[in-house]
PDB file of N, CA and C in Angstrom:
ATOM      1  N   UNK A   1      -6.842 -52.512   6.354  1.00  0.00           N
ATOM      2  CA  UNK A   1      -6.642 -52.428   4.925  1.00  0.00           C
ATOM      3  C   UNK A   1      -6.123 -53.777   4.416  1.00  0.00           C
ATOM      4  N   UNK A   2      -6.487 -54.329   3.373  1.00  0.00           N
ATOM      5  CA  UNK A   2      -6.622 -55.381   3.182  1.00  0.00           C
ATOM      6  C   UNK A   2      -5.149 -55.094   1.757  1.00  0.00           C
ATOM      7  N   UNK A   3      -4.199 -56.267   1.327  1.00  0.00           N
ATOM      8  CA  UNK A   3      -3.241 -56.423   0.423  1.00  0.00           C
ATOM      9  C   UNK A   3      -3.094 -58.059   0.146  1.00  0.00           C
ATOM     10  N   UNK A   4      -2.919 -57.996  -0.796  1.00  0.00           N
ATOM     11  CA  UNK A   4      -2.439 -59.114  -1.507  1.00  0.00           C
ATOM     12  C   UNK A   4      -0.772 -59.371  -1.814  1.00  0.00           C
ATOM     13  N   UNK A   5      -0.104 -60.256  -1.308  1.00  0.00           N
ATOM     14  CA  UNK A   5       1.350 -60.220  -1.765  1.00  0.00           C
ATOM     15  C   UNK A   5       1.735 -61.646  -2.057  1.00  0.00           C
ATOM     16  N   UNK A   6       2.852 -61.866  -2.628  1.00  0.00           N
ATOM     17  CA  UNK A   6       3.219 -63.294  -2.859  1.00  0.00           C
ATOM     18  C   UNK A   6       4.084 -63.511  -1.573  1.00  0.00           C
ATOM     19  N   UNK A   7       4.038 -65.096  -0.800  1.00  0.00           N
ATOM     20  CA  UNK A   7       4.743 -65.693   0.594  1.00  0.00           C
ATOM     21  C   UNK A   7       5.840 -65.803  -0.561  1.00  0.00           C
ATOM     22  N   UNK A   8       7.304 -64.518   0.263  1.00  0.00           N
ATOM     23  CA  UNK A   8       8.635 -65.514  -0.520  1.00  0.00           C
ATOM     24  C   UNK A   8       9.209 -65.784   1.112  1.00  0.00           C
ATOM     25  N   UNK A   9       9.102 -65.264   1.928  1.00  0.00           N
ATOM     26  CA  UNK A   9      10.175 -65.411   3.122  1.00  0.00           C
ATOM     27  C   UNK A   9       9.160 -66.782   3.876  1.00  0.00           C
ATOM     28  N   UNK A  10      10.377 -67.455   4.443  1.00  0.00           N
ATOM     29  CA  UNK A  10      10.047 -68.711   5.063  1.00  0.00           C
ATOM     30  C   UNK A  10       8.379 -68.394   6.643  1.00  0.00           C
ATOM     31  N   UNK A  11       9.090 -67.369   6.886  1.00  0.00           N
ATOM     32  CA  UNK A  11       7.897 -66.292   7.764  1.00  0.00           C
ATOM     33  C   UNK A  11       6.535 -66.366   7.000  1.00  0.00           C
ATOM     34  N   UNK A  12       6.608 -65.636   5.823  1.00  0.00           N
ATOM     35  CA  UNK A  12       5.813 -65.521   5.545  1.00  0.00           C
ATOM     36  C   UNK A  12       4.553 -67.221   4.913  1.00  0.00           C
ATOM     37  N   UNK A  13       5.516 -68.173   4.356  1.00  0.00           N
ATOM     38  CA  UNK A  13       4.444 -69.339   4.164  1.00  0.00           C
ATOM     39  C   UNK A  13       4.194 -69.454   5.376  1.00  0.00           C
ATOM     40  N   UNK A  14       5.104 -69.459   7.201  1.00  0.00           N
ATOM     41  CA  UNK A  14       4.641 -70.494   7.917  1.00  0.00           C
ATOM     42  C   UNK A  14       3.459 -69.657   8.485  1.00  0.00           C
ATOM     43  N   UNK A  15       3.224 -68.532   8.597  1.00  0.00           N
ATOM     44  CA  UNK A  15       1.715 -67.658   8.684  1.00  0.00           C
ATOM     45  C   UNK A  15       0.906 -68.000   7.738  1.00  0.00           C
ATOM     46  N   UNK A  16       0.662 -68.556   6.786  1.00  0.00           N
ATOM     47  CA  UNK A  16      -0.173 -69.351   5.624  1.00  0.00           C
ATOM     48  C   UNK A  16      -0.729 -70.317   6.433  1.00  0.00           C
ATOM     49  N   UNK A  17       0.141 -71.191   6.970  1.00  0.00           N
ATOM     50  CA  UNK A  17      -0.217 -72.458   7.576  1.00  0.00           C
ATOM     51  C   UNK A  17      -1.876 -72.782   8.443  1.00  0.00           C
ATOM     52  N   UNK A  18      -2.349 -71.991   9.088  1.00  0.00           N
ATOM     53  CA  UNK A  18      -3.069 -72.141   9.817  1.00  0.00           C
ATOM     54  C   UNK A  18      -4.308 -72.051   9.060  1.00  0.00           C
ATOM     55  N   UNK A  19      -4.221 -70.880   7.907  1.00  0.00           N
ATOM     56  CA  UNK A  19      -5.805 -70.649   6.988  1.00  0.00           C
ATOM     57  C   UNK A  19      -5.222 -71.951   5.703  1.00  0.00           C
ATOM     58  N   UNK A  20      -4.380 -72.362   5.317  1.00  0.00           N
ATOM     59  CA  UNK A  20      -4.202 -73.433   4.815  1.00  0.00           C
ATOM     60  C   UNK A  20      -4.456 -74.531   5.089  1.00  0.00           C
ATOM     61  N   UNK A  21      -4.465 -75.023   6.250  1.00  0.00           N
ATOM     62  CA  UNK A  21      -4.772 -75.994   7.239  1.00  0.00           C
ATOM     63  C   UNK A  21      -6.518 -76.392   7.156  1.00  0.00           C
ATOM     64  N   UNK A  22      -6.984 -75.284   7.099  1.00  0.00           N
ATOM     65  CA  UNK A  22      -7.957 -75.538   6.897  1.00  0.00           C
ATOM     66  C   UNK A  22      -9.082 -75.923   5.586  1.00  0.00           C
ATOM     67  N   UNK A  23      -8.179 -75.477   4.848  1.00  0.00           N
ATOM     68  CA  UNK A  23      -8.530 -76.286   3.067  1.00  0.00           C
ATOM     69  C   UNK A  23      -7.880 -77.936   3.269  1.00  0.00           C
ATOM     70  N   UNK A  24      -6.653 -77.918   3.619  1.00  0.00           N
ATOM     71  CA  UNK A  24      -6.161 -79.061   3.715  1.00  0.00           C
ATOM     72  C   UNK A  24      -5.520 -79.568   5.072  1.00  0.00           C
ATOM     73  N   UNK A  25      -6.622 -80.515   5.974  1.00  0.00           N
ATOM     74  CA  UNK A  25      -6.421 -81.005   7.160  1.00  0.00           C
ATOM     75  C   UNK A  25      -4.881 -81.834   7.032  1.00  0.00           C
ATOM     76  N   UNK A  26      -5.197 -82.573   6.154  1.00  0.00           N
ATOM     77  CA  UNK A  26      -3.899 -83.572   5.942  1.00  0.00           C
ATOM     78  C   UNK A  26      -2.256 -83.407   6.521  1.00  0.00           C
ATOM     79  N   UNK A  27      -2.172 -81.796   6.250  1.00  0.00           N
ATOM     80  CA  UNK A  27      -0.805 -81.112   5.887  1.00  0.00           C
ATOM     81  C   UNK A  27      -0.770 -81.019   7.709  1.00  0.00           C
ATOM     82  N   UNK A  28       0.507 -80.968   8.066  1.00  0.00           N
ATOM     83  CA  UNK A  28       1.441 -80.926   8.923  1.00  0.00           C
ATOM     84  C   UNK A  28       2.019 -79.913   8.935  1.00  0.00           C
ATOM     85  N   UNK A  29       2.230 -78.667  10.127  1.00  0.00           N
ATOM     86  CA  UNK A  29       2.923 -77.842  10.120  1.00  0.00           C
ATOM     87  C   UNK A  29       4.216 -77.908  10.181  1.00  0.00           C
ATOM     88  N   UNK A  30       5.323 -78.570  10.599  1.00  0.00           N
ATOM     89  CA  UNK A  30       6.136 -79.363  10.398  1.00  0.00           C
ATOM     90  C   UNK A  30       6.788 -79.270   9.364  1.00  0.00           C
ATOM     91  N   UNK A  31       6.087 -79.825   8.802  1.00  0.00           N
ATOM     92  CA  UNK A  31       6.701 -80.060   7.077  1.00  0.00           C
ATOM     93  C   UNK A  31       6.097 -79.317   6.229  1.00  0.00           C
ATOM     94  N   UNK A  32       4.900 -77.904   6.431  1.00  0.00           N
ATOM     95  CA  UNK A  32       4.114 -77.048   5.568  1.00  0.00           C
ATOM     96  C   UNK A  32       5.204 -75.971   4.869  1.00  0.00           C
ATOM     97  N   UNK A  33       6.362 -75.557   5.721  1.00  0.00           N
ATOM     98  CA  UNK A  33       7.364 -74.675   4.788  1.00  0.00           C
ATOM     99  C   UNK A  33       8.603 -75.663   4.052  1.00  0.00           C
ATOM    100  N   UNK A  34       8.756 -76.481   4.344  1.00  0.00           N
ATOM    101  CA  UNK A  34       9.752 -77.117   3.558  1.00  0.00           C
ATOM    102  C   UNK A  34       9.220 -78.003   2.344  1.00  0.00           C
ATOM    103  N   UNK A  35       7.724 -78.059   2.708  1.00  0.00           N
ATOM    104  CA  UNK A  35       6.906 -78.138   1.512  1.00  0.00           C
ATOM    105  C   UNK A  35       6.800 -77.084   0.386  1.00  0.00           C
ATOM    106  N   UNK A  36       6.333 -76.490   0.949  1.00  0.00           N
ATOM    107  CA  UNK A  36       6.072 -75.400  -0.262  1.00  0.00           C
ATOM    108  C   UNK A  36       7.317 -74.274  -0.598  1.00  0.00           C
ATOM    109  N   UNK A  37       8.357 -75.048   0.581  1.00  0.00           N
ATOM    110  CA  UNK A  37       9.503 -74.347  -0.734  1.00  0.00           C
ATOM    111  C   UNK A  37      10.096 -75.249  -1.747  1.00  0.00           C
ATOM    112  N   UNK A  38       9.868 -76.568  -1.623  1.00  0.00           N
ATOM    113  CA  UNK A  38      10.018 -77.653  -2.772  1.00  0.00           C
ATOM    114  C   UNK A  38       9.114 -77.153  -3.931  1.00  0.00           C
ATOM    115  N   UNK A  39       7.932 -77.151  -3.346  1.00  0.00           N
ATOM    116  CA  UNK A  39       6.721 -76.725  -4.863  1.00  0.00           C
ATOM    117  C   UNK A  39       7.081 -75.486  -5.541  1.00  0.00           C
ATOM    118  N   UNK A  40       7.460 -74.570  -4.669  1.00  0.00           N
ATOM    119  CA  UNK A  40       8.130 -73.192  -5.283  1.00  0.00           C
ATOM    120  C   UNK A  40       9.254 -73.441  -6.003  1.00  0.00           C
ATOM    121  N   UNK A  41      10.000 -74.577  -6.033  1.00  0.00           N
ATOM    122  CA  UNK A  41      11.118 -74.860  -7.189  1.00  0.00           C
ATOM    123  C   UNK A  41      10.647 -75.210  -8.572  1.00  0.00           C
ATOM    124  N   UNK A  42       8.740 -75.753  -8.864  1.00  0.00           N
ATOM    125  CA  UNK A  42       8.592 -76.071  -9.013  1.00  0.00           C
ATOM    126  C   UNK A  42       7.344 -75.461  -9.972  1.00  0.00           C
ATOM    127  N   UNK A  43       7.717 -73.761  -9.239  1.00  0.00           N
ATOM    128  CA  UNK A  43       6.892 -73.238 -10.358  1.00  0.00           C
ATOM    129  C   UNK A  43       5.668 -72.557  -9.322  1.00  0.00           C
ATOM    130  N   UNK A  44       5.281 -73.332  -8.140  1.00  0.00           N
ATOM    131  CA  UNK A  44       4.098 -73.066  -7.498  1.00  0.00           C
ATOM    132  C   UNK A  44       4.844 -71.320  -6.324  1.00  0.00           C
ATOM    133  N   UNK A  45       3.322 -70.787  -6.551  1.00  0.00           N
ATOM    134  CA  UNK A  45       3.475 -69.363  -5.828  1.00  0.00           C
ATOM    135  C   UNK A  45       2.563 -69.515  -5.109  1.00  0.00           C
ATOM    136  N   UNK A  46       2.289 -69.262  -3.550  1.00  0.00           N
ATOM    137  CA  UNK A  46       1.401 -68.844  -2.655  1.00  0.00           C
ATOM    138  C   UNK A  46       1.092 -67.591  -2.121  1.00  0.00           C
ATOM    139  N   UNK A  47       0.176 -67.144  -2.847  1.00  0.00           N
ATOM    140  CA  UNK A  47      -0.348 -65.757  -2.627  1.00  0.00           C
ATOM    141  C   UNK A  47      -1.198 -65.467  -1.231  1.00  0.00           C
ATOM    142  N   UNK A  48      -1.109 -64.480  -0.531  1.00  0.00           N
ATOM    143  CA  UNK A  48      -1.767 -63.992   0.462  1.00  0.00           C
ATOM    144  C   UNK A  48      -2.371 -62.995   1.136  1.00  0.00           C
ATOM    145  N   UNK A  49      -3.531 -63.009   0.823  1.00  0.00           N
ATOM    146  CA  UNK A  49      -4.376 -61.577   1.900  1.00  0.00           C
ATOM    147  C   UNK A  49      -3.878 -61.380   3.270  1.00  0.00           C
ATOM    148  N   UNK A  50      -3.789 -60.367   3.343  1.00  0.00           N
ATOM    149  CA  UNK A  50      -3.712 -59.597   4.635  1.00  0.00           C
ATOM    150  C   UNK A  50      -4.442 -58.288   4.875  1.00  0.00           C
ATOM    151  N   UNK A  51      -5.090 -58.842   6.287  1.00  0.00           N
ATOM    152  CA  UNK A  51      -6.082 -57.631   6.684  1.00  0.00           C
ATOM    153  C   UNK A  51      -5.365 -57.712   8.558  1.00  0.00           C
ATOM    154  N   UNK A  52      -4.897 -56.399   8.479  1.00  0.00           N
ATOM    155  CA  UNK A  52      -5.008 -55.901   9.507  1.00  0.00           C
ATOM    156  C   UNK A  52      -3.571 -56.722  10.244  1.00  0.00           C
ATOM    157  N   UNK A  53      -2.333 -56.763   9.356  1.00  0.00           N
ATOM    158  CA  UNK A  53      -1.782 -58.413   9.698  1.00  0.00           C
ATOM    159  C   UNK A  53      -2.030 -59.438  10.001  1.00  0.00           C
ATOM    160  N   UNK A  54      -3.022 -59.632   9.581  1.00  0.00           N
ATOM    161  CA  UNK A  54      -3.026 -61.165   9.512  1.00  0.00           C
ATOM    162  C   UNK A  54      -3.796 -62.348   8.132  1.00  0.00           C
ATOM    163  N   UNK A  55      -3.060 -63.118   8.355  1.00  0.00           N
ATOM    164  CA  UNK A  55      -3.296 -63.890   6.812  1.00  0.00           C
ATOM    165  C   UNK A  55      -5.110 -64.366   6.440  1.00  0.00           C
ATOM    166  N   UNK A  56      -5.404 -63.988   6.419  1.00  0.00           N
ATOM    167  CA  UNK A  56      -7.314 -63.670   6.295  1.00  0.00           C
ATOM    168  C   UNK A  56      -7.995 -64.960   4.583  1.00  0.00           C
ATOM    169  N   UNK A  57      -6.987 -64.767   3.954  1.00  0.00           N
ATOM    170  CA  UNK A  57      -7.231 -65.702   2.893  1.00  0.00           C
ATOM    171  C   UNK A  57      -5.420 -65.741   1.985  1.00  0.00           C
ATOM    172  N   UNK A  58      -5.943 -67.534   1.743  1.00  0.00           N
ATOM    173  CA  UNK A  58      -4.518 -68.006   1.619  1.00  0.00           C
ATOM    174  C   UNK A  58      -5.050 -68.675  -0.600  1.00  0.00           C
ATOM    175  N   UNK A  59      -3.916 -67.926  -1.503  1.00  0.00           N
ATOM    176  CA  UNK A  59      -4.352 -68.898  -2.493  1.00  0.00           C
ATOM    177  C   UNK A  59      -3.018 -69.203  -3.168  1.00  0.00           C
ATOM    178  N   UNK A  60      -2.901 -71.272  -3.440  1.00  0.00           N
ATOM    179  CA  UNK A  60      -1.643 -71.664  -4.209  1.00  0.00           C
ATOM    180  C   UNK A  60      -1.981 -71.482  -5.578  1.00  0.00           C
ATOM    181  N   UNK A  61      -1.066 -71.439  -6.688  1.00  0.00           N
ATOM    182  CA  UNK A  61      -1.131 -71.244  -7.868  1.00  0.00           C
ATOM    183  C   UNK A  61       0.079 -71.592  -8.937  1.00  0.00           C
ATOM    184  N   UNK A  62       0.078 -71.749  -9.963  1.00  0.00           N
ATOM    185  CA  UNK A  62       1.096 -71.890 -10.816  1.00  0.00           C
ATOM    186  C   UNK A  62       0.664 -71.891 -12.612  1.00  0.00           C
ATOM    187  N   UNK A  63       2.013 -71.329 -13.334  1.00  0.00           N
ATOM    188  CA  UNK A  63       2.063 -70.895 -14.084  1.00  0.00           C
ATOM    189  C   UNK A  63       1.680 -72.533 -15.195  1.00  0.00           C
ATOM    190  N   UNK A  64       1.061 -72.611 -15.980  1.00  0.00           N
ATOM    191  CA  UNK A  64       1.204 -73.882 -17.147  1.00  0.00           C
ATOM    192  C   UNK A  64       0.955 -73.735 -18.691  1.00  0.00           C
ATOM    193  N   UNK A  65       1.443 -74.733 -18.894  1.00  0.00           N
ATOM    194  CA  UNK A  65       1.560 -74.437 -20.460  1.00  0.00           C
ATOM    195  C   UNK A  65       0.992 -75.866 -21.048  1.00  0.00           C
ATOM    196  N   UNK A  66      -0.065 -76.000 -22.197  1.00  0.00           N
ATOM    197  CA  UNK A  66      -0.795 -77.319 -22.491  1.00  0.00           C
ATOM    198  C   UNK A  66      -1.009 -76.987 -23.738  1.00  0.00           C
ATOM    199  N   UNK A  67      -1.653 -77.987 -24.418  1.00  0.00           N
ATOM    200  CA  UNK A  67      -2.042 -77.659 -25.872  1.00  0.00           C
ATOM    201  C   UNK A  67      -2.844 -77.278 -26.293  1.00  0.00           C
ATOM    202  N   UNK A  68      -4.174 -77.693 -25.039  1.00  0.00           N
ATOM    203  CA  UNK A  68      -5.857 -77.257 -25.028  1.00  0.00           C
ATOM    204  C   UNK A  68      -6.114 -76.278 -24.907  1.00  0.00           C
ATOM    205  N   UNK A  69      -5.485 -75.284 -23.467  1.00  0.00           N
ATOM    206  CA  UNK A  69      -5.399 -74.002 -22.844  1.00  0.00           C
ATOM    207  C   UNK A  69      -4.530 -72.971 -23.587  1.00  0.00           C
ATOM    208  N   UNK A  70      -3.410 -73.181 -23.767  1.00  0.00           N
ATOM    209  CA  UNK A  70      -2.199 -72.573 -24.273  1.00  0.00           C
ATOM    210  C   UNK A  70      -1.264 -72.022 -22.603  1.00  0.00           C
ATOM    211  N   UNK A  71      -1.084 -70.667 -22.585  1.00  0.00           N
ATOM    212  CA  UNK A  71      -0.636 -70.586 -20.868  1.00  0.00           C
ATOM    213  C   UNK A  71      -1.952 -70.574 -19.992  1.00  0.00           C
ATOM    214  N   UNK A  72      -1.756 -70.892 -19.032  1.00  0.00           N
ATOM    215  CA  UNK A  72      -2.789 -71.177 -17.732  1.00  0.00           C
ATOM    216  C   UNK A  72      -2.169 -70.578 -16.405  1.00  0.00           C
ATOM    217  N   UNK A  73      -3.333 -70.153 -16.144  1.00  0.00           N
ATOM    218  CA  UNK A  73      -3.082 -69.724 -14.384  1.00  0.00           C
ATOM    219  C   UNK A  73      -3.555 -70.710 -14.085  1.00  0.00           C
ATOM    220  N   UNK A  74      -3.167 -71.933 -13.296  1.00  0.00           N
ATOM    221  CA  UNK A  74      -3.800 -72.789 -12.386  1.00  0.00           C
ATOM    222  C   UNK A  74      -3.925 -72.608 -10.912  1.00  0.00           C
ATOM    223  N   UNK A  75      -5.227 -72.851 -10.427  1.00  0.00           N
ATOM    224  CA  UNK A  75      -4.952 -72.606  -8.530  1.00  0.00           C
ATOM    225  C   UNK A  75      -5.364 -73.885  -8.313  1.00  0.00           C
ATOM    226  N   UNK A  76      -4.591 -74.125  -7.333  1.00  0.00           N
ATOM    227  CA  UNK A  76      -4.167 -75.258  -6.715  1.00  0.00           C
ATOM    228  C   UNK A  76      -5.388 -75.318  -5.432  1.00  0.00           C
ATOM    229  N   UNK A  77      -5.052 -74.010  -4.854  1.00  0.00           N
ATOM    230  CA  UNK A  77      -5.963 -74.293  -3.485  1.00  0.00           C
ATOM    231  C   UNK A  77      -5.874 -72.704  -3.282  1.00  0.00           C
ATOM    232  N   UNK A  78      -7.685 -72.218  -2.779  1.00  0.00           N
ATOM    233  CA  UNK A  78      -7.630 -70.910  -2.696  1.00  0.00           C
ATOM    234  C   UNK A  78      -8.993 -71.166  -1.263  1.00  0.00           C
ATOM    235  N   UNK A  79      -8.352 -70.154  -0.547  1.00  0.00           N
ATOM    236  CA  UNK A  79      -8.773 -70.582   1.267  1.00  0.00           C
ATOM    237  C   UNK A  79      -9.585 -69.091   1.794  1.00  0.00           C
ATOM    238  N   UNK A  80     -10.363 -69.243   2.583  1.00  0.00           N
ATOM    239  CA  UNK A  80     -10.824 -68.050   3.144  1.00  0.00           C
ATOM    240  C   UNK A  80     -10.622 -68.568   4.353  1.00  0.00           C
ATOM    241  N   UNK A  81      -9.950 -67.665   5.685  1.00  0.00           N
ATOM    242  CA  UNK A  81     -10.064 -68.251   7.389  1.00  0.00           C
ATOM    243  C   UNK A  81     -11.427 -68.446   7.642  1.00  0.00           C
ATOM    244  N   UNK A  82     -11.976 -69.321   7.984  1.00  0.00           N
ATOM    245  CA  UNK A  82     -13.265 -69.892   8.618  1.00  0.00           C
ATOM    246  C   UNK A  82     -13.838 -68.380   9.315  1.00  0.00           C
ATOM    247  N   UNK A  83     -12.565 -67.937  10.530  1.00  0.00           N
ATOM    248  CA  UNK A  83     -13.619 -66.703  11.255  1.00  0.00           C
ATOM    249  C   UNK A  83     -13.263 -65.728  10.254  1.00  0.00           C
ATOM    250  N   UNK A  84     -13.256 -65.298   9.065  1.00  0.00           N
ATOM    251  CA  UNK A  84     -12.851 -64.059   8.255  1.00  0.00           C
ATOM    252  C   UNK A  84     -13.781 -64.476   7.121  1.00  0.00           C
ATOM    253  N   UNK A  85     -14.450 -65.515   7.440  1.00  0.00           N
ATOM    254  CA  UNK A  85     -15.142 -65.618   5.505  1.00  0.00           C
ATOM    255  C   UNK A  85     -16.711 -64.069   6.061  1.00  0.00           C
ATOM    256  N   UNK A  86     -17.270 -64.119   4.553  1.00  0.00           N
ATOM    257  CA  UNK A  86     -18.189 -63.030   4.532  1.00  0.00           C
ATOM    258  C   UNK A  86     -18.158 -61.829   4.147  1.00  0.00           C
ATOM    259  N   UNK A  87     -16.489 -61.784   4.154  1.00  0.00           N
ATOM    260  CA  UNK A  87     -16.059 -60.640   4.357  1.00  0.00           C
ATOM    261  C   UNK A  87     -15.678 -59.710   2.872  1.00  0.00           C
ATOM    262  N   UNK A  88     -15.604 -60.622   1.867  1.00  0.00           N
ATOM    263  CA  UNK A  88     -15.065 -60.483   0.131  1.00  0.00           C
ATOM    264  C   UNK A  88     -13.554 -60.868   0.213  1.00  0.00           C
ATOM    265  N   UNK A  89     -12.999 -61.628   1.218  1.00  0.00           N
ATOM    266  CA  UNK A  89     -11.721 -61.430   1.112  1.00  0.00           C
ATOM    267  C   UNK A  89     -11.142 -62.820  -0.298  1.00  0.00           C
ATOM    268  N   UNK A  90     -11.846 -63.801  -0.130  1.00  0.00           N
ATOM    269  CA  UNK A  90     -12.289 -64.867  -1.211  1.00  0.00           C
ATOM    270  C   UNK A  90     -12.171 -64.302  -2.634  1.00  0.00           C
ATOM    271  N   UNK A  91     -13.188 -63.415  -2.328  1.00  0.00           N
ATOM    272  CA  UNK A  91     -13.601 -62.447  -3.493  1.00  0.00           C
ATOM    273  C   UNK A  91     -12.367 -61.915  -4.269  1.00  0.00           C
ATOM    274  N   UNK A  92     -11.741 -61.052  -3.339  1.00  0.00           N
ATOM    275  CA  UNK A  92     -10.448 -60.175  -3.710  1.00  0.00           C
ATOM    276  C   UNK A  92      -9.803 -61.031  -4.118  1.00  0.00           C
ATOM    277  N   UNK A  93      -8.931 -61.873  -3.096  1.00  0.00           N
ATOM    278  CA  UNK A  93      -8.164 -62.857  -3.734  1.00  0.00           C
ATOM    279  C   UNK A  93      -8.278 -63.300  -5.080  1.00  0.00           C
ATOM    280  N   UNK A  94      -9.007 -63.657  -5.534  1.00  0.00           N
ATOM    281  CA  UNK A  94      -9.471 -64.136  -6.961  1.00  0.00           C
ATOM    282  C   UNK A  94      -9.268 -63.404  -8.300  1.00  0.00           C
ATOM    283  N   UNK A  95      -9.938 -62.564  -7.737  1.00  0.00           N
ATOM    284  CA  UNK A  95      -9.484 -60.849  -8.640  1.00  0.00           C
ATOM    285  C   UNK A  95      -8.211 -60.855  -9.028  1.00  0.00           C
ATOM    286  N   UNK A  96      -7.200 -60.484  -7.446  1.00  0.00           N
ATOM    287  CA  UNK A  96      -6.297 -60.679  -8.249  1.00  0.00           C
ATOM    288  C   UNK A  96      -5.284 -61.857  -8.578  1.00  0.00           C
ATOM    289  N   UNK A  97      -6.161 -62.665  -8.609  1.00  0.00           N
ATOM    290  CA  UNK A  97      -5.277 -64.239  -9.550  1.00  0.00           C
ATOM    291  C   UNK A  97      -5.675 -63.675 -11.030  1.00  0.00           C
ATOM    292  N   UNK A  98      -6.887 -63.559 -10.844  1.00  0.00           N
ATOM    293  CA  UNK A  98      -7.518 -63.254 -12.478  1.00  0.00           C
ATOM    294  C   UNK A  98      -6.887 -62.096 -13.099  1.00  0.00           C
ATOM    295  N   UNK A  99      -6.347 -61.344 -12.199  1.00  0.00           N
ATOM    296  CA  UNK A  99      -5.548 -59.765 -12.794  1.00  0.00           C
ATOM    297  C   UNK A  99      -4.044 -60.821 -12.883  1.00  0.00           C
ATOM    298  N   UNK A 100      -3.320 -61.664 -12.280  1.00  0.00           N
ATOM    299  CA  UNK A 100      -1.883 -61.706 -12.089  1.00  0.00           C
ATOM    300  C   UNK A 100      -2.123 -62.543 -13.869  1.00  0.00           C
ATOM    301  N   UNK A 101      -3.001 -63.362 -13.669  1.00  0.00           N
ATOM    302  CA  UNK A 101      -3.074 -63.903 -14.981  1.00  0.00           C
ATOM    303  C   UNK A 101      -3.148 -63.146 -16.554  1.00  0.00           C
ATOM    304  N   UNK A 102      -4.062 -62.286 -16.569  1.00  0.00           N
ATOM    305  CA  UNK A 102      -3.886 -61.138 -17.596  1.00  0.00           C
ATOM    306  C   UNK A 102      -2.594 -60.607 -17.803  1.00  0.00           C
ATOM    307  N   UNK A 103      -1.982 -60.547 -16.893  1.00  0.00           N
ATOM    308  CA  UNK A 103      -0.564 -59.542 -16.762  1.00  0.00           C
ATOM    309  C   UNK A 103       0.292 -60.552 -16.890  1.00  0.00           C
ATOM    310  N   UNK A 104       0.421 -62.249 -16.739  1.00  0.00           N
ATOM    311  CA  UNK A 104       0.913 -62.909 -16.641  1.00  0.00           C
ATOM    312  C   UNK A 104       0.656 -63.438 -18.750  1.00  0.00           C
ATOM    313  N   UNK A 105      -0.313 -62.817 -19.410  1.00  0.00           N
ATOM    314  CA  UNK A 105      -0.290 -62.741 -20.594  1.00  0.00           C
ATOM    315  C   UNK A 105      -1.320 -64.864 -20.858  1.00  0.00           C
ATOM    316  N   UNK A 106      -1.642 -65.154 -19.906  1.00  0.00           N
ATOM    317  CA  UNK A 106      -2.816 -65.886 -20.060  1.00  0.00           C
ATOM    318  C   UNK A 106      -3.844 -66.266 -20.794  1.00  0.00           C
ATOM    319  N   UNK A 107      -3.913 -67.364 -21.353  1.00  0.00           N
ATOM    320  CA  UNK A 107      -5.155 -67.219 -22.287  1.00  0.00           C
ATOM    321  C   UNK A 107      -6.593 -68.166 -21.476  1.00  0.00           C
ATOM    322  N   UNK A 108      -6.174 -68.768 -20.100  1.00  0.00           N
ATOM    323  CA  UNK A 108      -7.238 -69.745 -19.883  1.00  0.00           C
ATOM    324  C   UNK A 108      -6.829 -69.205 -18.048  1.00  0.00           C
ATOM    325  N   UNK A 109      -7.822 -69.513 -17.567  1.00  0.00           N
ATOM    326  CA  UNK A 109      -7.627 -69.693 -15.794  1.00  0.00           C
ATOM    327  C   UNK A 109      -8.349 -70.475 -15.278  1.00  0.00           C
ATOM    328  N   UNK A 110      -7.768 -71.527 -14.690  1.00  0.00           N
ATOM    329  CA  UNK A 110      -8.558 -72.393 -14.174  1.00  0.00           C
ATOM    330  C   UNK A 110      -8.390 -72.518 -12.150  1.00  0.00           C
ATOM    331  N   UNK A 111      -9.682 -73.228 -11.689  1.00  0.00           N
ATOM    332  CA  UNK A 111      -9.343 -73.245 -10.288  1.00  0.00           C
ATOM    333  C   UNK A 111      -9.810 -74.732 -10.180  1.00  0.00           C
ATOM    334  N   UNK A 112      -9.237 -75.195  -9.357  1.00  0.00           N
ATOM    335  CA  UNK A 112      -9.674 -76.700  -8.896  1.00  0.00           C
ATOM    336  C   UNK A 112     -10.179 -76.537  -7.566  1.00  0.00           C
ATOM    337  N   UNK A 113     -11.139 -77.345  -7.753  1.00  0.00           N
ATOM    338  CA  UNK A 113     -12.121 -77.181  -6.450  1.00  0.00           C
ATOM    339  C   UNK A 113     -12.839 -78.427  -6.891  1.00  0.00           C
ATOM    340  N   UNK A 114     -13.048 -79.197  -5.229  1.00  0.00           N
ATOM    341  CA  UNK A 114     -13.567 -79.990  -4.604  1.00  0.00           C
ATOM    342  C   UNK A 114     -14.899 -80.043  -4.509  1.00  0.00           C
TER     343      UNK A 114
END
């Protein structure tokens, strides 16, 4: 059974790490939770699928406010695990960014992609 929850426990980003890793080679496990608990001061939330325990698709995000958009859901980086894609878990994820955003009272959602 598949869920969506927000990473608040330090546990929970450093299980991110590995399907994160793979959107972004760059990042260092090391420094991947003391990272993203800086960005989490900062406004940024990392949301996460789970199927079956385990982190199956990873997506960052944050709340913004502009003059063009008005509030914005922005995603930062939204990941499917290499052996788990196919599966809709991509899919789901998205959904509910696009639902947290409605409820989050949103007028624009944007995703950045490469």
């Amino acid at each position: 059974m598949t869920a969506v929850r927000l990473a608040e426990t330090d546990e929970d980003i450093a299980r991110a790490f590995p399907v994160m890793h793979q959107l972004r080679p760059h990042l260092e496990e090391s420094a991947f939770v003391p990272t993203v608990r800086r960005l989490q001061q900062g406004g940024f939330h990392l949301a996460l699928l789970h199927d079956e325990g385990r982190v199956a698709a990873a997506g960052g995000f944050r709340f913004i406010e502009n003059l063009v958009s008005g509030n914005t859901l922005y995603v930062d980086d939204l990941v499917t695990d290499a052996g788990a894609r196919s599966h809709g878990y991509g899919r789901t994820l998205l959904h509910w960014l696009i639902a947290r955003a409605r409820a989050e009272g949103c007028r624009s959602f944007e995703l950045d992609s490469g």
